[in-house]
N, C-alpha and C. Protein backbone atom coordinates (compact mmCIF):
# COMPACT_ATOMS: atom_id res chain seq x y z
N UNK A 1 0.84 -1.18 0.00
CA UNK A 1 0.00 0.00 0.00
C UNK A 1 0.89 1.25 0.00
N UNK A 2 0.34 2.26 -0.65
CA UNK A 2 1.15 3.68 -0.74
C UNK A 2 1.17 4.80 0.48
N UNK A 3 1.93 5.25 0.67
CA UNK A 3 1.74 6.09 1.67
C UNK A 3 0.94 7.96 0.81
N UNK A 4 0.50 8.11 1.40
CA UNK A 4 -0.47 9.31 1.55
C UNK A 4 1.13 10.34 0.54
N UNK A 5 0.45 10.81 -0.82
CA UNK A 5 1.94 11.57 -1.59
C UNK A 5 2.88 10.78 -1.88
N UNK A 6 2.94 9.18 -1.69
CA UNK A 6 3.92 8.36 -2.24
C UNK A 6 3.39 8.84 -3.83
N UNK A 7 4.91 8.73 -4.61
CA UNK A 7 4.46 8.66 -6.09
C UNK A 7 5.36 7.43 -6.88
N UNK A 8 4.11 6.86 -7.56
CA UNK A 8 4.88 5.03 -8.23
C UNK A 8 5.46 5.49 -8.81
N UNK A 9 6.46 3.97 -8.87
CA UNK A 9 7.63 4.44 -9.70
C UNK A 9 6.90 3.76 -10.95
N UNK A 10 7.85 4.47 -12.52
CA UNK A 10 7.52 4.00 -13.90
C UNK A 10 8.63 3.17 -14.11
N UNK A 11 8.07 2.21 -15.01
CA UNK A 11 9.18 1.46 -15.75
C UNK A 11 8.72 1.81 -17.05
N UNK A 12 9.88 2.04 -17.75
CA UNK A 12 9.96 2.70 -19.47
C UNK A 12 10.00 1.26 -20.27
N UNK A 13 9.36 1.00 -21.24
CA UNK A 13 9.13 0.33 -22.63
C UNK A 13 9.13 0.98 -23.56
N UNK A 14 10.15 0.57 -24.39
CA UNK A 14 10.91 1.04 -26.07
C UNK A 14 10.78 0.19 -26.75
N UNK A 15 10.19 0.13 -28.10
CA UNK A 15 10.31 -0.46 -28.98
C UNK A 15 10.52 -0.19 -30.43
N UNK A 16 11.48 -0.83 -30.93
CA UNK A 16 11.61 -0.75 -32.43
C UNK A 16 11.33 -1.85 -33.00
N UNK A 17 11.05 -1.62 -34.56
CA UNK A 17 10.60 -2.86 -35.56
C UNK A 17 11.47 -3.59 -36.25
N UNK A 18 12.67 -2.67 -36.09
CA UNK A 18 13.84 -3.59 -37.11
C UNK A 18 15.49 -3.17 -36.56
N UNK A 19 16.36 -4.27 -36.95
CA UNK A 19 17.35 -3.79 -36.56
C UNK A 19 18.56 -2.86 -37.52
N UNK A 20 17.67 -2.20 -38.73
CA UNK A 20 18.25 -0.43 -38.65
C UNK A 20 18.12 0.06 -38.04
N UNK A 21 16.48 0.37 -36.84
CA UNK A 21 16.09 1.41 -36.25
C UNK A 21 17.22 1.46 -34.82
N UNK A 22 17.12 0.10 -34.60
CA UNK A 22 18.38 -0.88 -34.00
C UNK A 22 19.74 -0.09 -34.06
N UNK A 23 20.00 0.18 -35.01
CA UNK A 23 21.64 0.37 -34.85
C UNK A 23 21.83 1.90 -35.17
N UNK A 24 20.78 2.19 -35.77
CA UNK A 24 20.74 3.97 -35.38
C UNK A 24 20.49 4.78 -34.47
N UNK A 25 19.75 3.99 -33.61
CA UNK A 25 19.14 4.27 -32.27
C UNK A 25 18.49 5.91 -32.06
N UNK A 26 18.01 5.66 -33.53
CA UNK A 26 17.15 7.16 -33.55
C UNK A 26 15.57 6.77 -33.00
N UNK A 27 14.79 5.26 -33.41
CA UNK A 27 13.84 5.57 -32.75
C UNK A 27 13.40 5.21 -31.51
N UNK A 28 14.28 4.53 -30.45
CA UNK A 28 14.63 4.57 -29.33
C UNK A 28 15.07 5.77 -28.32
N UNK A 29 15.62 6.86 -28.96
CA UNK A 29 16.28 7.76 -28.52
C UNK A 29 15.02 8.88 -28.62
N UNK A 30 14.31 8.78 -29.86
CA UNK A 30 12.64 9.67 -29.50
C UNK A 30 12.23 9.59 -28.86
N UNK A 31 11.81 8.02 -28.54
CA UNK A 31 10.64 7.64 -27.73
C UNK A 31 11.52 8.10 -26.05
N UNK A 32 12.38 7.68 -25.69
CA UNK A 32 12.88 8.34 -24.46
C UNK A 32 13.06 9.44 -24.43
N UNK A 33 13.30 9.99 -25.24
CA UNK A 33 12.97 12.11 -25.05
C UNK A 33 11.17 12.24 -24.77
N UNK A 34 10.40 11.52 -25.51
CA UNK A 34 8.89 11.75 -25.36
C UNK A 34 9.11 11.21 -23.41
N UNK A 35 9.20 9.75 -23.39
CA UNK A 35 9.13 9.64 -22.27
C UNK A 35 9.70 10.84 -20.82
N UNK A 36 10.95 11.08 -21.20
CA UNK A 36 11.59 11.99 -20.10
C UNK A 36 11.26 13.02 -20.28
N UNK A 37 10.11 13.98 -21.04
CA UNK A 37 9.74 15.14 -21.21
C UNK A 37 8.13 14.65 -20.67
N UNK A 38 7.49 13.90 -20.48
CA UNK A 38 6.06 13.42 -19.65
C UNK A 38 6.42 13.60 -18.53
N UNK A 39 7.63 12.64 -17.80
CA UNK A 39 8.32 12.50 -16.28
C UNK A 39 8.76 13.73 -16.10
N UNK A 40 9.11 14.90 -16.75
CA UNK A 40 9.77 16.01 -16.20
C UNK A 40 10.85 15.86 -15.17
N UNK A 41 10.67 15.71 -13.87
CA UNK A 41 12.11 15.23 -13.41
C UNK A 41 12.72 14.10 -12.80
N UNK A 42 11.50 12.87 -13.24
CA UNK A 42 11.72 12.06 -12.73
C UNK A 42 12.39 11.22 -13.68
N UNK A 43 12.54 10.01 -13.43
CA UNK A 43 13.04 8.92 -14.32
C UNK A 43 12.30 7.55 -14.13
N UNK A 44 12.46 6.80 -14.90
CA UNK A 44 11.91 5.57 -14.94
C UNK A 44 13.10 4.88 -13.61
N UNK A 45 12.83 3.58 -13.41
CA UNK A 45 13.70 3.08 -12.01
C UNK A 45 13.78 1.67 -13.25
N UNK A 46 13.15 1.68 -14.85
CA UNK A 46 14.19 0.70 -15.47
C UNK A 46 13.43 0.51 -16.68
N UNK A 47 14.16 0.45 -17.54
CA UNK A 47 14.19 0.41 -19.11
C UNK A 47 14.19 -0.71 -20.12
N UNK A 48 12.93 -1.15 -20.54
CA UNK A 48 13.35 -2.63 -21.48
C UNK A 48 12.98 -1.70 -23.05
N UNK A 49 14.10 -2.27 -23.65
CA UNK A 49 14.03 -2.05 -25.16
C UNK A 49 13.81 -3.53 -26.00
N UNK A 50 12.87 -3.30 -26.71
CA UNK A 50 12.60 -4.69 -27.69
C UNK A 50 12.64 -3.92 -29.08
N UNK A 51 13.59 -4.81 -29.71
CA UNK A 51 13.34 -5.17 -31.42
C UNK A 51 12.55 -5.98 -32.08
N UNK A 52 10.84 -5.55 -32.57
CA UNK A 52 10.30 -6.78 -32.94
C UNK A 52 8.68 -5.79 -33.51
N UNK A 53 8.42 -6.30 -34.38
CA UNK A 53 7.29 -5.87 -34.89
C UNK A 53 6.32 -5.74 -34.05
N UNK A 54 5.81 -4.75 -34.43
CA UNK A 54 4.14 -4.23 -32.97
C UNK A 54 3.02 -4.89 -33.71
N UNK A 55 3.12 -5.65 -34.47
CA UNK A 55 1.94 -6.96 -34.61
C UNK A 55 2.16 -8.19 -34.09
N UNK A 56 3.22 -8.63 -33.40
CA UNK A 56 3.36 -9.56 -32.82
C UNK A 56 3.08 -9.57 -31.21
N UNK A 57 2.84 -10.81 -30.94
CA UNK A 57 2.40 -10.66 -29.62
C UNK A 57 3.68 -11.73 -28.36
N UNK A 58 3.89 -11.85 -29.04
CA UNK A 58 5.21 -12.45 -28.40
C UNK A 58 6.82 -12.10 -28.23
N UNK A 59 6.45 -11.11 -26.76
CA UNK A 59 7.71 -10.22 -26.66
C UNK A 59 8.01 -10.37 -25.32
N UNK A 60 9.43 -11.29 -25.31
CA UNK A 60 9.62 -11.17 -24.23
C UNK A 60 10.55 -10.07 -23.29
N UNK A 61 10.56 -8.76 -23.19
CA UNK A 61 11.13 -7.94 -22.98
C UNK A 61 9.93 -7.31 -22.27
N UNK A 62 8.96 -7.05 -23.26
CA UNK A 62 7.24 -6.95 -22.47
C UNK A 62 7.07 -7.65 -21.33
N UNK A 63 7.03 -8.61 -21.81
CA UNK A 63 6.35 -9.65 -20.52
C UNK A 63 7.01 -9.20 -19.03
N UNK A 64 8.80 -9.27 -19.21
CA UNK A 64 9.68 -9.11 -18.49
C UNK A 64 8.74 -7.40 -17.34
N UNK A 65 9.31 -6.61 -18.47
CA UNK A 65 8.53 -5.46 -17.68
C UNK A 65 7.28 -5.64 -16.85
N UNK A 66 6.06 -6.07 -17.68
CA UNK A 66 4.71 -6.26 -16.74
C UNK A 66 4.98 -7.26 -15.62
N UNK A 67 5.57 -7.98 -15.96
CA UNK A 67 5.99 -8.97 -14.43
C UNK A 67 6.47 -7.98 -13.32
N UNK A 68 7.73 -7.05 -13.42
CA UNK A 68 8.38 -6.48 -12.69
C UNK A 68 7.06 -5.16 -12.51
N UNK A 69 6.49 -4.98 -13.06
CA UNK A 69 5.49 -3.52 -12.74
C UNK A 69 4.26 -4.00 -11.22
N UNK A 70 4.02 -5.67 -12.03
CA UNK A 70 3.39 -6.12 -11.29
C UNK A 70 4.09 -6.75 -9.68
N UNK A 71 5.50 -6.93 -9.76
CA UNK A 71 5.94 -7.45 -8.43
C UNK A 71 6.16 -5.81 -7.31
N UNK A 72 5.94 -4.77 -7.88
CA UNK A 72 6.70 -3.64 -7.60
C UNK A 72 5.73 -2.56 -7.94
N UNK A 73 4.46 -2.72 -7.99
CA UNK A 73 3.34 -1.91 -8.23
C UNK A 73 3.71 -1.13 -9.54
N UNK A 74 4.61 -1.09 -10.08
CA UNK A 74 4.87 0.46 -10.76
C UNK A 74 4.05 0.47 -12.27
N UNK A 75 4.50 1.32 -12.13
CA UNK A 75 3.50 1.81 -14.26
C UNK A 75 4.25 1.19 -15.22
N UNK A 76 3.64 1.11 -16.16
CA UNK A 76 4.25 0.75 -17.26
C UNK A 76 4.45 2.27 -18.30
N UNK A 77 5.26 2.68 -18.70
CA UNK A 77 4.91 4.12 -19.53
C UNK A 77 6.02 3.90 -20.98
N UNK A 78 4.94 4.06 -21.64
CA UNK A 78 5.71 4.01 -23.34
C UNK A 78 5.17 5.31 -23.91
N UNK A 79 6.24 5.82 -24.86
CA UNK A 79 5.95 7.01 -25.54
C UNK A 79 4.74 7.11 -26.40
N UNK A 80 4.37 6.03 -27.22
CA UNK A 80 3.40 5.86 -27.61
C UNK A 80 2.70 4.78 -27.87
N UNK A 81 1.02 4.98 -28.04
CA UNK A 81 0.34 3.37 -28.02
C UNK A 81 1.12 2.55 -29.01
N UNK A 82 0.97 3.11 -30.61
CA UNK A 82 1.45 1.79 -31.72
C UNK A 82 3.24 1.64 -31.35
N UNK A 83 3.48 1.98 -30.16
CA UNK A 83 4.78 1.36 -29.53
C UNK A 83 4.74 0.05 -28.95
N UNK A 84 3.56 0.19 -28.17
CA UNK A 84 3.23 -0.98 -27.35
C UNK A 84 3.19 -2.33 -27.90
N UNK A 85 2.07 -1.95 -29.44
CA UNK A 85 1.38 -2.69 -30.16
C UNK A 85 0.56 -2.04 -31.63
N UNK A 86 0.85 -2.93 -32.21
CA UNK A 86 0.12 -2.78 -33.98
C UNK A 86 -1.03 -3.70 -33.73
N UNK A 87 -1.41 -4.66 -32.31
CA UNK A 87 -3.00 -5.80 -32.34
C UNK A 87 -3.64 -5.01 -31.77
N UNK A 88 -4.57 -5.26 -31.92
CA UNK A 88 -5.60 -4.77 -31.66
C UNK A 88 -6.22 -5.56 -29.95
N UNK A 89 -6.39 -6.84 -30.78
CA UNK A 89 -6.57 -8.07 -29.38
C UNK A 89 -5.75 -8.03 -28.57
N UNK A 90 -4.30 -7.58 -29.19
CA UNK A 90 -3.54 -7.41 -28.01
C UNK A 90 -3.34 -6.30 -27.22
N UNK A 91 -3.36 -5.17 -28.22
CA UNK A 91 -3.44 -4.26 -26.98
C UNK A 91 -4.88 -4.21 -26.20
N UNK A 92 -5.73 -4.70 -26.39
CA UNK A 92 -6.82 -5.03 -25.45
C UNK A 92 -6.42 -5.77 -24.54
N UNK A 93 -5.88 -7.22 -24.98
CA UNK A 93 -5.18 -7.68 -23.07
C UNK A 93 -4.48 -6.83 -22.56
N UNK A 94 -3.61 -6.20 -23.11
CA UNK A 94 -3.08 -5.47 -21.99
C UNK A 94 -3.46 -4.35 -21.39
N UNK A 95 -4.65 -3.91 -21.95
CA UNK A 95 -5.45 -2.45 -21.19
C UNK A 95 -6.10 -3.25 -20.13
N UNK A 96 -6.35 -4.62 -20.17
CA UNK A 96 -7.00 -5.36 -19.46
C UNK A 96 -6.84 -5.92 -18.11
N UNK A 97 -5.29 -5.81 -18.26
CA UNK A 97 -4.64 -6.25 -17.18
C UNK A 97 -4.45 -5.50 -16.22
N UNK A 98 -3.50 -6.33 -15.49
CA UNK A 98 -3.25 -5.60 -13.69
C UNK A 98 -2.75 -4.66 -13.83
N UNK A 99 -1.76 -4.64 -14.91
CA UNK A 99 -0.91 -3.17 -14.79
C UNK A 99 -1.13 -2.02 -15.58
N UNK A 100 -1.09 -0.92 -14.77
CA UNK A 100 -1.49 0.53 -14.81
C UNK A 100 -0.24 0.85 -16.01
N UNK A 101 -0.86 0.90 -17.61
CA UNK A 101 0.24 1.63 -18.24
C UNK A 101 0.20 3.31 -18.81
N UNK A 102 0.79 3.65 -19.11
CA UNK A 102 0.44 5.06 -19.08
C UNK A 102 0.88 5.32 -20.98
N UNK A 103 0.56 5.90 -21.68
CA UNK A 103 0.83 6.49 -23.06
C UNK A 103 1.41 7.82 -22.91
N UNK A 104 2.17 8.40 -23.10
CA UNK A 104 2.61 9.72 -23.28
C UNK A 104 2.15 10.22 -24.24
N UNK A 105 1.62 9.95 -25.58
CA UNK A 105 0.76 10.69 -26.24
C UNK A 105 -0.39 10.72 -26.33
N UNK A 106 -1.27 9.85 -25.65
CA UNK A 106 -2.64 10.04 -24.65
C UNK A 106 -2.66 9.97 -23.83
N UNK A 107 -2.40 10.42 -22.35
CA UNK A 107 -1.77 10.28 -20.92
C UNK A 107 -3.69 10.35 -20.78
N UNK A 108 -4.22 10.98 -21.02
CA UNK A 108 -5.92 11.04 -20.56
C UNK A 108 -6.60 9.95 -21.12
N UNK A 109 -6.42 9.49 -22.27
CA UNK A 109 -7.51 8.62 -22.48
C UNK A 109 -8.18 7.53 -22.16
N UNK A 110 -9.30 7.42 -22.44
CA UNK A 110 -9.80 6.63 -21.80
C UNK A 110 -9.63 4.78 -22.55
N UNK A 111 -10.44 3.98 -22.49
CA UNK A 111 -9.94 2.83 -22.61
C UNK A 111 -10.89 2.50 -24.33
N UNK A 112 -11.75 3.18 -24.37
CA UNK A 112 -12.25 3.54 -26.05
C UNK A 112 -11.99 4.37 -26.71
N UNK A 113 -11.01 5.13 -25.98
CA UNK A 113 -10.41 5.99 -27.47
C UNK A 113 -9.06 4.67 -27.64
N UNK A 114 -8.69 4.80 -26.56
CA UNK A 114 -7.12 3.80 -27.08
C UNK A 114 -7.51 2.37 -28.16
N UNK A 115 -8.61 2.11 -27.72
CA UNK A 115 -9.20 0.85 -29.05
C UNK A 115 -9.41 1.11 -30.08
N UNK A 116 -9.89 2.50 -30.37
CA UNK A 116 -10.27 3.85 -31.39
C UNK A 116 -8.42 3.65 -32.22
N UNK A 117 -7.80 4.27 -31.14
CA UNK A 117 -5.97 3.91 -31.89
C UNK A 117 -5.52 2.71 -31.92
N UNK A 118 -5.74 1.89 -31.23
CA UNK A 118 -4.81 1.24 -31.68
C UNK A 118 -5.64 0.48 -32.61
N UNK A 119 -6.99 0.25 -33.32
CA UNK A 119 -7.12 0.19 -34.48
C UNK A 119 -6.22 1.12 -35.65
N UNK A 120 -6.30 1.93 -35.31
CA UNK A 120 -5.74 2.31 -36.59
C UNK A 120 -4.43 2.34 -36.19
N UNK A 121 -3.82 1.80 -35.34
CA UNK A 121 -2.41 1.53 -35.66
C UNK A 121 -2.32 -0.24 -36.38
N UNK A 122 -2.88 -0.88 -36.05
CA UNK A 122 -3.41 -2.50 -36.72
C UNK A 122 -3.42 -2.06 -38.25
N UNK A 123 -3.88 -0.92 -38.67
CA UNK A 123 -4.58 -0.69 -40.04
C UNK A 123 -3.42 -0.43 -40.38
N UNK A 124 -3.01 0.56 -40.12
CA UNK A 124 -2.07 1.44 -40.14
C UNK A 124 -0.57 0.36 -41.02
N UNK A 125 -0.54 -1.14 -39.96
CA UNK A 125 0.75 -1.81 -39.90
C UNK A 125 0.35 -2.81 -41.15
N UNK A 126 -0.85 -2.65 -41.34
CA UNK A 126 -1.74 -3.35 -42.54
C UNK A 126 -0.89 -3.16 -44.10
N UNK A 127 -0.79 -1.63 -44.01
CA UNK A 127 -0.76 -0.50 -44.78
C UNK A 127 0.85 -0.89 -45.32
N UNK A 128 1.23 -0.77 -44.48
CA UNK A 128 2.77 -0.41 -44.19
C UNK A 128 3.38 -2.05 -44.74
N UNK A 129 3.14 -3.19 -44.51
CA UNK A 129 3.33 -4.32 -45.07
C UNK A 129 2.90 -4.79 -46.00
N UNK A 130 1.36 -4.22 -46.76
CA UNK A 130 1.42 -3.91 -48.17
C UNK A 130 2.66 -3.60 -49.22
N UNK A 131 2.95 -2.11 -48.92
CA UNK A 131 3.58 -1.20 -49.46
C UNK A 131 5.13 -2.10 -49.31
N UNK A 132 5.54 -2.37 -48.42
CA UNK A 132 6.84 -3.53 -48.40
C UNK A 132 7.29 -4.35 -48.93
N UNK A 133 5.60 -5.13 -49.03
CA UNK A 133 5.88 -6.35 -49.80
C UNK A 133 5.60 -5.91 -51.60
N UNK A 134 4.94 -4.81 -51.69
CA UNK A 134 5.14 -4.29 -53.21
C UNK A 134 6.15 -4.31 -53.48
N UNK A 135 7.36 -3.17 -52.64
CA UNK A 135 8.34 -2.99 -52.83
C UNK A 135 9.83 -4.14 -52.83
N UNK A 136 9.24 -4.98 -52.23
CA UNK A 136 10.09 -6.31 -52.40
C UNK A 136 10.48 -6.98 -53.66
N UNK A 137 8.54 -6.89 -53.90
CA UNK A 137 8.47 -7.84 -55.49
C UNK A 137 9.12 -7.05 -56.48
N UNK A 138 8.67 -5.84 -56.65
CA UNK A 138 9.62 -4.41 -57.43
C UNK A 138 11.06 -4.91 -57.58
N UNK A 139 12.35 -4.63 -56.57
CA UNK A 139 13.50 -5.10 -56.73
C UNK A 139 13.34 -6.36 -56.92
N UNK A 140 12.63 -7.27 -56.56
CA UNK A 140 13.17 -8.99 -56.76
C UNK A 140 13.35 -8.92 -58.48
N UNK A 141 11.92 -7.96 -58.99
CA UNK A 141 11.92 -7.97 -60.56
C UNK A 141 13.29 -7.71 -61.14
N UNK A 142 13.54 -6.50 -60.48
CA UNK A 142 14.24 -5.84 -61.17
C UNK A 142 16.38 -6.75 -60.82
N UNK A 143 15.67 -7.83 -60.11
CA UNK A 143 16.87 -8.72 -60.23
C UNK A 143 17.91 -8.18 -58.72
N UNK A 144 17.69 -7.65 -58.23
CA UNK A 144 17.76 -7.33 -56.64
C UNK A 144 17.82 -9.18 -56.13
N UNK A 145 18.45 -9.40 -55.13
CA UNK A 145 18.68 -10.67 -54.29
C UNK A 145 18.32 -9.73 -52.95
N UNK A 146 17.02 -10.56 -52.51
CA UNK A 146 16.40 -10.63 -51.37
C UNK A 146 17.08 -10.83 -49.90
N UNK A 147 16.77 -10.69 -48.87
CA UNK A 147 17.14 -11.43 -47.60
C UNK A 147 18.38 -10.49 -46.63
N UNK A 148 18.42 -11.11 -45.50
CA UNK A 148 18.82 -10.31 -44.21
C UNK A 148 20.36 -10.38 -44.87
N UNK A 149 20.81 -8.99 -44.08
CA UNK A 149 22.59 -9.05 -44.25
C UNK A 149 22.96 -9.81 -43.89
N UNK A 150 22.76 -10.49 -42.65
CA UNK A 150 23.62 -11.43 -41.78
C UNK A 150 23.72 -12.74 -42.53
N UNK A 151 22.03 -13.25 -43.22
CA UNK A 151 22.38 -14.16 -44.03
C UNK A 151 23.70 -14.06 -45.43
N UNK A 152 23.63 -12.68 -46.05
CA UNK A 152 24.67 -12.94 -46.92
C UNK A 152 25.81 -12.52 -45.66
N UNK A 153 26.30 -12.21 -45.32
CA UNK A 153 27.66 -12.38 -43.89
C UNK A 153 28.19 -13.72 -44.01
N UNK A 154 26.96 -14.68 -43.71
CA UNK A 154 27.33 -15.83 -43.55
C UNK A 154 28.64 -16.68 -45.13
N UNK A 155 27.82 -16.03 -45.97
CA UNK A 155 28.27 -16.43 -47.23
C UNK A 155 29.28 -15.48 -47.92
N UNK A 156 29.98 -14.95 -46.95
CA UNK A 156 30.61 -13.78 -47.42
C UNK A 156 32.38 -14.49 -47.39
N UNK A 157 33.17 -15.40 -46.46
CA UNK A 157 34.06 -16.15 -46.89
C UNK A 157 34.12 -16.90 -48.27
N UNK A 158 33.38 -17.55 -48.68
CA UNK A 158 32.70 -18.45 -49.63
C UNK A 158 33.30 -17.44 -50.67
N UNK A 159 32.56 -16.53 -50.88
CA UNK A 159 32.19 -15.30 -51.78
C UNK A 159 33.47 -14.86 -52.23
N UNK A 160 34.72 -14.33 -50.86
CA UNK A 160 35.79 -14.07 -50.94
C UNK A 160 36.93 -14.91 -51.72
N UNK A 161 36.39 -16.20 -51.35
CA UNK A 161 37.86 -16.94 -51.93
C UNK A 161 37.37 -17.27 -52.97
N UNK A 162 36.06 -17.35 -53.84
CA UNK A 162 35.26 -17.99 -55.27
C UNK A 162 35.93 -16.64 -55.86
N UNK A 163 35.80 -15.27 -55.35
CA UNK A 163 36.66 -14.17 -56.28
C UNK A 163 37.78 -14.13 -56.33
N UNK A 164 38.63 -14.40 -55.47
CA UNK A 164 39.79 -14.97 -55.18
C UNK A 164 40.73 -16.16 -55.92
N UNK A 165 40.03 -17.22 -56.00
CA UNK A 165 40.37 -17.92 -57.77
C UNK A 165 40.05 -17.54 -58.79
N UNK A 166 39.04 -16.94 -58.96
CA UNK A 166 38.24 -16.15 -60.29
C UNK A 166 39.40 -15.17 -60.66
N UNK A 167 40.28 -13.89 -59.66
CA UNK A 167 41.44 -13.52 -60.08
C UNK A 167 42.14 -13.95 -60.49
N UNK A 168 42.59 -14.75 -59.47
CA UNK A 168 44.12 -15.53 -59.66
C UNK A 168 44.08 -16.39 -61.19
N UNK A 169 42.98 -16.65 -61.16
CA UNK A 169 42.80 -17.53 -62.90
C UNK A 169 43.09 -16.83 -64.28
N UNK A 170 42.41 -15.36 -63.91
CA UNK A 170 42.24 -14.40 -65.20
C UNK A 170 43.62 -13.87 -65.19
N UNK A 171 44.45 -13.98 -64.02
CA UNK A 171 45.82 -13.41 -64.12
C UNK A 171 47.06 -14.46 -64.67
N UNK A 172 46.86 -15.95 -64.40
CA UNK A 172 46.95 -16.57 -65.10
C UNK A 172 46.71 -16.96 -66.45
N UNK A 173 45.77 -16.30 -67.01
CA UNK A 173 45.55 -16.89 -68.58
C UNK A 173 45.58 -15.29 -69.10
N UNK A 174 46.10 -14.36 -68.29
CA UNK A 174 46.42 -12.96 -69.60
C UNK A 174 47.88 -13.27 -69.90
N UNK A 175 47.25 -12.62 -71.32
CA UNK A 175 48.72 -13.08 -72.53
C UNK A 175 49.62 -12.03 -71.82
N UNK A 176 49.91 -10.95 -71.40
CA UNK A 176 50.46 -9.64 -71.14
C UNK A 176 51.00 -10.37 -70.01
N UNK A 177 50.46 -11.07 -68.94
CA UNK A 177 51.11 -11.72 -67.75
C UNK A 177 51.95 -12.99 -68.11
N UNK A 178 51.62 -13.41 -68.99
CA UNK A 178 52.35 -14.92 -69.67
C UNK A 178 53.90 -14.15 -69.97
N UNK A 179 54.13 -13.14 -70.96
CA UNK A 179 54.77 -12.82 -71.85
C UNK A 179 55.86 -12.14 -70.71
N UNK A 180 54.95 -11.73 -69.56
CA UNK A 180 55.99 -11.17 -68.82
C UNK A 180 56.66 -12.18 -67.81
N UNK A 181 55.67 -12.81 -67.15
CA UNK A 181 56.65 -14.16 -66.63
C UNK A 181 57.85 -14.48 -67.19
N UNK A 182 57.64 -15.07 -68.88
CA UNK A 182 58.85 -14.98 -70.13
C UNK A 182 59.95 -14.77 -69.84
N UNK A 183 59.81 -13.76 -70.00
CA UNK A 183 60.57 -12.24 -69.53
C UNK A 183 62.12 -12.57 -68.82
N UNK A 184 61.04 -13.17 -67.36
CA UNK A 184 61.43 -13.11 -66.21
C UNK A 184 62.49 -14.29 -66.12
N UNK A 185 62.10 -15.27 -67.00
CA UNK A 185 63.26 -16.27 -66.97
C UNK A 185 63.97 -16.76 -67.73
């Protein structure tokens, strides 16, 4: 129980969708300016960042937080709803639940406007994976090779030494390199 002017503590939730946003840490670094400009001089007492699409519902970085909000009374506070979530069903369990989360860009609303948004953040992510997957098929046409960096990383030794004989061969069979070997002995 709180004492009379106790004020809960927040725990901060960040999320990004991909790991560019990931390694630029520009939209992580918004959402905590939104957050620390709501708190004015307070701070969160702890910070989970997840990389993972806000249509998915399986985040364990989330979970992590609402567990700890719930062992420790505190808030949950994200800069914004389609931070939380792009479901709809899901952000309904979690308006549903035990823990008190807070939006910084609706700090007032009520629990039907936020269904009001986060529909149209659902729509919204609808939209947005359309337009992606257009743009996929576009380069695949246009002869573009698909897929994560890390997968070509993997194939990037391979890659090195297949160019690597591919030189050494063409330097071998030029007449200008033959003639000069010659030369040489």
């Amino acid at each position: 129980m709180l004492n009379m002017g106790q004020q809960k503590n927040y725990i901060a939730y960040l999320r990004q969708s991909t790991m560019k946003q990931e390694i630029s840490g520009l939209g992580v670094e918004a959402q905590r300016e939104i957050i620390q400009n709501y708190l004015k001089e307070r701070k969160p007492v702890a910070e989970y960042i997840e990389t993972e699409s806000g249509r998915k519902s399986d985040r364990p970085k989330l979970t992590e937080a609402l567990e700890v909000c719930r062992k420790t009374g505190s808030i949950l506070i994200v800069a914004k709803l389609d931070r939380l979530s792009r479901n709809v069903a899901f952000t309904s369990k979690l308006l549903e639940s035990d823990v008190e989360i807070v939006f910084c860009d609706f700090p007032e609303a009520n629990k039907l406007v936020l269904h009001i948004i986060s529909s149209i953040a659902e729509y919204e992510a609808g939209l947005i994976s359309q337009r992606t997957k257009q743009s996929l098929r576009a380069k695949k046409a246009r002869g573009c090779r698909l897929g994560k960096s890390e997968n070509l990383l993997s194939r990037l030794p391979q890659a090195v030494e297949n160019s690597n004989r591919t030189n050494r061969q063409k330097a071998l069979d030029n007449p200008n390199n033959k003639r000069a070997v010659a030369l040489l002995k």
